[in-house]
N, C-alpha and C. Protein backbone atom coordinates (compact mmCIF):
# COMPACT_ATOMS: atom_id res chain seq x y z
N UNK A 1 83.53 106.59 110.33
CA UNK A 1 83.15 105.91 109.11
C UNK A 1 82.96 106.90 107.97
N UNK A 2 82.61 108.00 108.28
CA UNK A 2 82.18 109.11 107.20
C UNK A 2 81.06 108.55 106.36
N UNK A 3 81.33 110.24 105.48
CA UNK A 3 80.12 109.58 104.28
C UNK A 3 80.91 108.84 102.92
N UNK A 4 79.86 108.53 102.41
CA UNK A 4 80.22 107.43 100.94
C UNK A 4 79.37 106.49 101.04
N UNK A 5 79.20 105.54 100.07
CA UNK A 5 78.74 104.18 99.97
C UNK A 5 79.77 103.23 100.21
N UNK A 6 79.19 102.28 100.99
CA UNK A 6 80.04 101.23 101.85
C UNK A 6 79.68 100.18 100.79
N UNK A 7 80.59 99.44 99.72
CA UNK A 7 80.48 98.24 99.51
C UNK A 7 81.74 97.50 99.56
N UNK A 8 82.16 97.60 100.67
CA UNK A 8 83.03 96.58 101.40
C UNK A 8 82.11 95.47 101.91
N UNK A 9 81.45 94.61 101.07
CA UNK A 9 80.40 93.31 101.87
C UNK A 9 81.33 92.55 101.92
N UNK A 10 82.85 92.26 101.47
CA UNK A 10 83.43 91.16 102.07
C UNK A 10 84.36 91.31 103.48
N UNK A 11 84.21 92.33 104.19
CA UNK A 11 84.75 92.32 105.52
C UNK A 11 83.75 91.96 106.67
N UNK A 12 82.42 92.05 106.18
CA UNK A 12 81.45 91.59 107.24
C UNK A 12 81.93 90.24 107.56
N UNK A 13 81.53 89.03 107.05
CA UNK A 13 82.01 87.65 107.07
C UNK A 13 82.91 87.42 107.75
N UNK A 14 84.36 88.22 107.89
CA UNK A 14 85.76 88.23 108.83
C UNK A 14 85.78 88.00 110.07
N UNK A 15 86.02 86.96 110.30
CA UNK A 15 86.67 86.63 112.33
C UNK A 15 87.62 88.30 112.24
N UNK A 16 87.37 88.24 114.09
CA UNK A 16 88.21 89.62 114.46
C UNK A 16 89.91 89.06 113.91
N UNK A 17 89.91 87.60 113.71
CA UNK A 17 91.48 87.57 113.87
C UNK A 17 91.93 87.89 112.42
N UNK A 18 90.92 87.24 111.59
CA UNK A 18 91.25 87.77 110.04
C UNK A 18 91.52 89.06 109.46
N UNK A 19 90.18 89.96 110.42
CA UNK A 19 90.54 91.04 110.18
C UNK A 19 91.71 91.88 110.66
N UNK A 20 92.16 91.58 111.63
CA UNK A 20 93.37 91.86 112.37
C UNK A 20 94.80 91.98 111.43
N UNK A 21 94.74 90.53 110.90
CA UNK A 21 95.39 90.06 109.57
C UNK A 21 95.32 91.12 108.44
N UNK A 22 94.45 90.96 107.88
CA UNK A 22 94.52 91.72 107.21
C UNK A 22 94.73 93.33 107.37
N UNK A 23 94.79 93.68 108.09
CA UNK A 23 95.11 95.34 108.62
C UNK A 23 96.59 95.31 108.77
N UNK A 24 97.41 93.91 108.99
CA UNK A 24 98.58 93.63 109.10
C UNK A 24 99.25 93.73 107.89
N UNK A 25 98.44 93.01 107.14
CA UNK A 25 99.64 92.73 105.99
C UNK A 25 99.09 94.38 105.11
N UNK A 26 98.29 94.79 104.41
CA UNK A 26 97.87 96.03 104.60
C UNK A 26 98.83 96.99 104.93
N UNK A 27 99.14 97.45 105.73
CA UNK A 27 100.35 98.10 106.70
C UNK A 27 101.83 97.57 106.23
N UNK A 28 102.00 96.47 106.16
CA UNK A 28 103.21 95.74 105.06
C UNK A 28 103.28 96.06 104.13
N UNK A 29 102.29 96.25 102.95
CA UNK A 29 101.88 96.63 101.91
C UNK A 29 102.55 98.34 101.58
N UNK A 30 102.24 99.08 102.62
CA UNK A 30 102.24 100.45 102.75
C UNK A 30 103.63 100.64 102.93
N UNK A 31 103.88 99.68 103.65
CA UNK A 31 105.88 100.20 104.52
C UNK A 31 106.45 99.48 103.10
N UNK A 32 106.28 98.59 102.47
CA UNK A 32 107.03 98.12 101.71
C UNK A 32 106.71 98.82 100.08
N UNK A 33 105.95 99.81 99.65
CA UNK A 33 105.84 100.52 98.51
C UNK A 33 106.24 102.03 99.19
N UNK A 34 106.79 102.27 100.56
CA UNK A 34 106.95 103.20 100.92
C UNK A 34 108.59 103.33 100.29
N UNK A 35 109.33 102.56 100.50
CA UNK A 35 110.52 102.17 100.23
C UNK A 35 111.08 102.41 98.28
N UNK A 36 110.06 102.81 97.73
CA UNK A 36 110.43 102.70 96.62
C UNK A 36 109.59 103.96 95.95
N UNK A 37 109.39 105.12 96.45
CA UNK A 37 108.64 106.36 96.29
C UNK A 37 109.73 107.20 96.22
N UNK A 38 111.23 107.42 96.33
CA UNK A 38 112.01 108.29 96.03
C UNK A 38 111.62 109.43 96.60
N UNK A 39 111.65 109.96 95.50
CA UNK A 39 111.51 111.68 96.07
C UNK A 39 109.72 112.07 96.07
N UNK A 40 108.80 111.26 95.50
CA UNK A 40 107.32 111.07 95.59
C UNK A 40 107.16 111.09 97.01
N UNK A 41 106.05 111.90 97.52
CA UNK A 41 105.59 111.82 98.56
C UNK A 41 104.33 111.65 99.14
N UNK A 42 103.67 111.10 99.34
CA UNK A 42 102.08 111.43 99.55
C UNK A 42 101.69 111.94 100.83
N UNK A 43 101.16 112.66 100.12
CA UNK A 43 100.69 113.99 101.34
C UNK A 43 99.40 113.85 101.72
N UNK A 44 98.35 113.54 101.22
CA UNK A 44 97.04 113.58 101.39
C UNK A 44 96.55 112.11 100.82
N UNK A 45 95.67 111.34 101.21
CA UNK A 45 95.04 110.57 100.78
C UNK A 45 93.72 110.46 101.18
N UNK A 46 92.84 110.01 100.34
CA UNK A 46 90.78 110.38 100.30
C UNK A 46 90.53 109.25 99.62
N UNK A 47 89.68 108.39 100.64
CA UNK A 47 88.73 106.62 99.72
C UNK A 47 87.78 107.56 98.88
N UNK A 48 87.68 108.99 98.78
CA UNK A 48 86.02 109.34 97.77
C UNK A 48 84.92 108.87 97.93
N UNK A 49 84.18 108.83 97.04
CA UNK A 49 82.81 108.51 97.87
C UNK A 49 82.15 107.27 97.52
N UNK A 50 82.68 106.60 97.11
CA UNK A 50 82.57 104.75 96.97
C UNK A 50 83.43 104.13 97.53
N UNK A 51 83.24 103.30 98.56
CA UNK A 51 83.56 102.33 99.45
C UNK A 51 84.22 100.70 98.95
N UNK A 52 85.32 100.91 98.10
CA UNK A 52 85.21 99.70 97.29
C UNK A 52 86.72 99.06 96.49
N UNK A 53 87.72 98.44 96.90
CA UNK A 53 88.52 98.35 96.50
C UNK A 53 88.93 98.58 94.85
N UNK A 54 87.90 98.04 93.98
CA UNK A 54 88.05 98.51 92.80
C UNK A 54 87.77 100.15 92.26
N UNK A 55 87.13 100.69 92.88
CA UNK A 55 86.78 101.94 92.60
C UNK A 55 87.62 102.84 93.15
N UNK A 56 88.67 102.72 94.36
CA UNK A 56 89.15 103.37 94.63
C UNK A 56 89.92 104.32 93.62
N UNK A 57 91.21 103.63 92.97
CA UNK A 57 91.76 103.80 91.50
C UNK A 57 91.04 105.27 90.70
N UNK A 58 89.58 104.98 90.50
CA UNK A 58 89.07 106.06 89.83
C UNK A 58 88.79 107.24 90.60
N UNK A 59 87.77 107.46 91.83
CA UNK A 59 87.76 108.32 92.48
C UNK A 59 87.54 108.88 93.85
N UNK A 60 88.94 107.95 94.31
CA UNK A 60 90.18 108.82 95.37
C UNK A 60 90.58 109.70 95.18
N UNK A 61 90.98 110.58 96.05
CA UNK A 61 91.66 111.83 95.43
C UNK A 61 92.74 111.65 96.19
N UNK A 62 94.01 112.26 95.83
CA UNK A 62 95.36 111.52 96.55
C UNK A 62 96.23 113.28 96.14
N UNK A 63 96.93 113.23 96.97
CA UNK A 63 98.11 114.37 96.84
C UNK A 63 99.00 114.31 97.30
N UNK A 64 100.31 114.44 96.26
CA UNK A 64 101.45 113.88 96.52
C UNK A 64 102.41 114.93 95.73
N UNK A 65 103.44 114.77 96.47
CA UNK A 65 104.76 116.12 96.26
C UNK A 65 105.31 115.47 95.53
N UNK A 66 105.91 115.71 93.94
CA UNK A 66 107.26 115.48 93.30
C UNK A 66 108.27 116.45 92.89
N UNK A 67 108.87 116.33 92.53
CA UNK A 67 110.08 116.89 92.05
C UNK A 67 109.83 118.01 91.25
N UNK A 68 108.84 117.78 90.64
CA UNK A 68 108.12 118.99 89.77
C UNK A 68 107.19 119.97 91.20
N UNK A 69 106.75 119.75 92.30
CA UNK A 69 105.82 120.37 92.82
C UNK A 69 104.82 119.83 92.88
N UNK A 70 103.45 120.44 93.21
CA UNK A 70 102.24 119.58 93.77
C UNK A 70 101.09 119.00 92.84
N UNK A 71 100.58 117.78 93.11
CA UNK A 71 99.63 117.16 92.22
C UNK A 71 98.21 117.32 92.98
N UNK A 72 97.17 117.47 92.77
CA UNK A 72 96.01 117.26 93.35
C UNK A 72 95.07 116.51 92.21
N UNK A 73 94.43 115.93 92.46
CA UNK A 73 93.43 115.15 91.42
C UNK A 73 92.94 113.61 91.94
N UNK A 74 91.93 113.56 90.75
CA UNK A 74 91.28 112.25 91.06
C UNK A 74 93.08 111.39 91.02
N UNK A 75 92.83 110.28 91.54
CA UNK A 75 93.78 109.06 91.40
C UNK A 75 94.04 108.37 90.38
N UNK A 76 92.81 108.36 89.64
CA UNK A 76 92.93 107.69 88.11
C UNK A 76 93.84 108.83 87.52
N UNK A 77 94.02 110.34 87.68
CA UNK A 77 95.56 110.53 87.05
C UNK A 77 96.64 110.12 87.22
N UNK A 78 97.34 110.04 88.76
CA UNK A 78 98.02 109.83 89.23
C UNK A 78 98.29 107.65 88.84
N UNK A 79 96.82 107.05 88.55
CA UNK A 79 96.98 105.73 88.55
C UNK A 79 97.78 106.05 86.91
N UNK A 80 97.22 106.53 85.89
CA UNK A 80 97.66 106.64 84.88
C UNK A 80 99.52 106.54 84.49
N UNK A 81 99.72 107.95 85.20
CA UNK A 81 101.07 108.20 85.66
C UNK A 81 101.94 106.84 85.90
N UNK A 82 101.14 106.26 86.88
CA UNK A 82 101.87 105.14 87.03
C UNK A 82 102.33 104.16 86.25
N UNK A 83 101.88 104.20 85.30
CA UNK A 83 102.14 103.12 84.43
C UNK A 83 102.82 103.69 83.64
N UNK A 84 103.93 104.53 83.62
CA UNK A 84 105.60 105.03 82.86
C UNK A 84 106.10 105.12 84.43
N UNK A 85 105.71 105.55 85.73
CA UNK A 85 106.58 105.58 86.83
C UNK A 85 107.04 104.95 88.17
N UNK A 86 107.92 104.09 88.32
CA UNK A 86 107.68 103.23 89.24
C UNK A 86 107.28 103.93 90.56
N UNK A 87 107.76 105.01 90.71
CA UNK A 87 107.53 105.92 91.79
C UNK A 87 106.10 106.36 92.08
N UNK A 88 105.64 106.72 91.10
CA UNK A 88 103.97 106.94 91.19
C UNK A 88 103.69 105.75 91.10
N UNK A 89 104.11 104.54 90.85
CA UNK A 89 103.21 103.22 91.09
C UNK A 89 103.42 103.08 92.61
N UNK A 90 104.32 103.48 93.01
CA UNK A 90 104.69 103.13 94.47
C UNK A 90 103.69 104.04 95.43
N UNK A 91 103.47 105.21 95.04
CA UNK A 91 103.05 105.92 95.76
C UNK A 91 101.40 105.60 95.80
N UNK A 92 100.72 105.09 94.11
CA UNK A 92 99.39 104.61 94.32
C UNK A 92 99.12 103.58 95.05
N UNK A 93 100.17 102.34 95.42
CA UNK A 93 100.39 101.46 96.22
C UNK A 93 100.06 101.92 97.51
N UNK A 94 100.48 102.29 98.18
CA UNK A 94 100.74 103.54 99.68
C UNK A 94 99.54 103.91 99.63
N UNK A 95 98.69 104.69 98.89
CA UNK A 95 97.32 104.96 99.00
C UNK A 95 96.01 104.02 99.04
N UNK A 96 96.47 103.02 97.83
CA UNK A 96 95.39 101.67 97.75
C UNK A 96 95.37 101.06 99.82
N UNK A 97 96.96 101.07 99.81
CA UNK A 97 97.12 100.14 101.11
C UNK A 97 96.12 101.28 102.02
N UNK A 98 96.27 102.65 101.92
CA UNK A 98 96.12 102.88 103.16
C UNK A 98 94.27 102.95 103.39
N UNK A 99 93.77 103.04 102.16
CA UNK A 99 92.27 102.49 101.81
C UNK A 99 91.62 101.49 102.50
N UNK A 100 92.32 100.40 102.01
CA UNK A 100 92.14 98.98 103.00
C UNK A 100 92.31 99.44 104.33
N UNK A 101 93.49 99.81 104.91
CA UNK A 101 93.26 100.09 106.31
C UNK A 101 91.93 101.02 107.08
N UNK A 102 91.81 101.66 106.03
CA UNK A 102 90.55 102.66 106.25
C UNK A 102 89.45 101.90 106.40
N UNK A 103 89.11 100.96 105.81
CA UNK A 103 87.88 100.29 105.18
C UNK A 103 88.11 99.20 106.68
N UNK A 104 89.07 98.18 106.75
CA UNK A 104 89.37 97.75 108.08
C UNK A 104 88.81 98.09 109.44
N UNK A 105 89.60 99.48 109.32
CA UNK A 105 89.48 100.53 110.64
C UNK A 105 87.77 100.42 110.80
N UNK A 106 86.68 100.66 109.70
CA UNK A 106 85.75 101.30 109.37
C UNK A 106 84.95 99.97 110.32
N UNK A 107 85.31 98.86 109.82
CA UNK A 107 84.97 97.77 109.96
C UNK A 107 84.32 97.65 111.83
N UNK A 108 85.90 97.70 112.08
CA UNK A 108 85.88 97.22 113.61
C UNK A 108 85.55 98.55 114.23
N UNK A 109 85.29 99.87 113.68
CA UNK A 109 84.19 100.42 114.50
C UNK A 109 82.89 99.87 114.56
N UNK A 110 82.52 99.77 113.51
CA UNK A 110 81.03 99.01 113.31
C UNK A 110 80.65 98.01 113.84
N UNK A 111 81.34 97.33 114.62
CA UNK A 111 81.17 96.16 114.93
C UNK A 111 81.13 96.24 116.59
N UNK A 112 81.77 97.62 117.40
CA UNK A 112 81.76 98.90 118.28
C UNK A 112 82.63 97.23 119.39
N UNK A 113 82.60 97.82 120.94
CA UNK A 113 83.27 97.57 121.35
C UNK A 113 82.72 96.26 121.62
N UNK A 114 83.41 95.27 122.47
CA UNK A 114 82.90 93.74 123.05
C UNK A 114 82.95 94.25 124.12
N UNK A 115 81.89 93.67 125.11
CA UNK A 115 81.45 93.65 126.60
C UNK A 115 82.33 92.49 126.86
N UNK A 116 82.82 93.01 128.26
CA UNK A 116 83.66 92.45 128.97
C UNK A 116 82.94 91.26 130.14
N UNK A 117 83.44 89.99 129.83
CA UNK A 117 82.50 89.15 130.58
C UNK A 117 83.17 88.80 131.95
N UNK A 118 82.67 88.97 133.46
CA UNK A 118 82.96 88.92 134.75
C UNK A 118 82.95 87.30 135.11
């Protein structure tokens, strides 16, 4: 789970099957903005230290290879970027998705294993 503040309060509420779901399409999300990153690569991706789909955007830190060489920084540069590059939109895509999966993942540890009934 690491450190940060967790305000993911809308995955508590989730049946295991929803959440399942959603880790699915999530993962769809990721393979299908993967497809449109060109020569963009993302190398590193970090949720930062707020737990929160909207906040991610500002401070994630994400690192990704282009054509020019290496980027490191908050995400809100790279989100910036995006909006002249479809490629860096693709690639903030790929990171948002892989957030959610994180936050998911985070989830169904917390929730630890089910006892097996005899």
């Amino acid at each position: 789970m690491g450190l940060g503040i967790n305000l993911r309060f809308d995955l508590k509420p989730l049946t295991d099957a929803q959440l399942a779901e959603l880790l699915e399409l999530s993962w769809k999300r990721h393979e299908e903005a993967k497809g449109y990153t060109g020569s963009y690569k993302l190398l590193y991706s970090s949720r930062g230290p707020i737990r929160h789909s909207k906040a991610y955007p500002f401070f994630s830190i994400l690192r990704y290879g282009t054509p020019l060489g290496w980027s490191l920084g908050l995400a809100l540069s790279c989100s910036m970027e995006s909006l002249i590059s479809a490629q860096a939109r693709a690639v903030m895509q790929m990171h948002l998705a892989l957030s959610d999966i994180a936050d998911a993942m985070d989830e169904i540890r917390r929730r630890g294993p089910r006892r097996k009934i005899i």
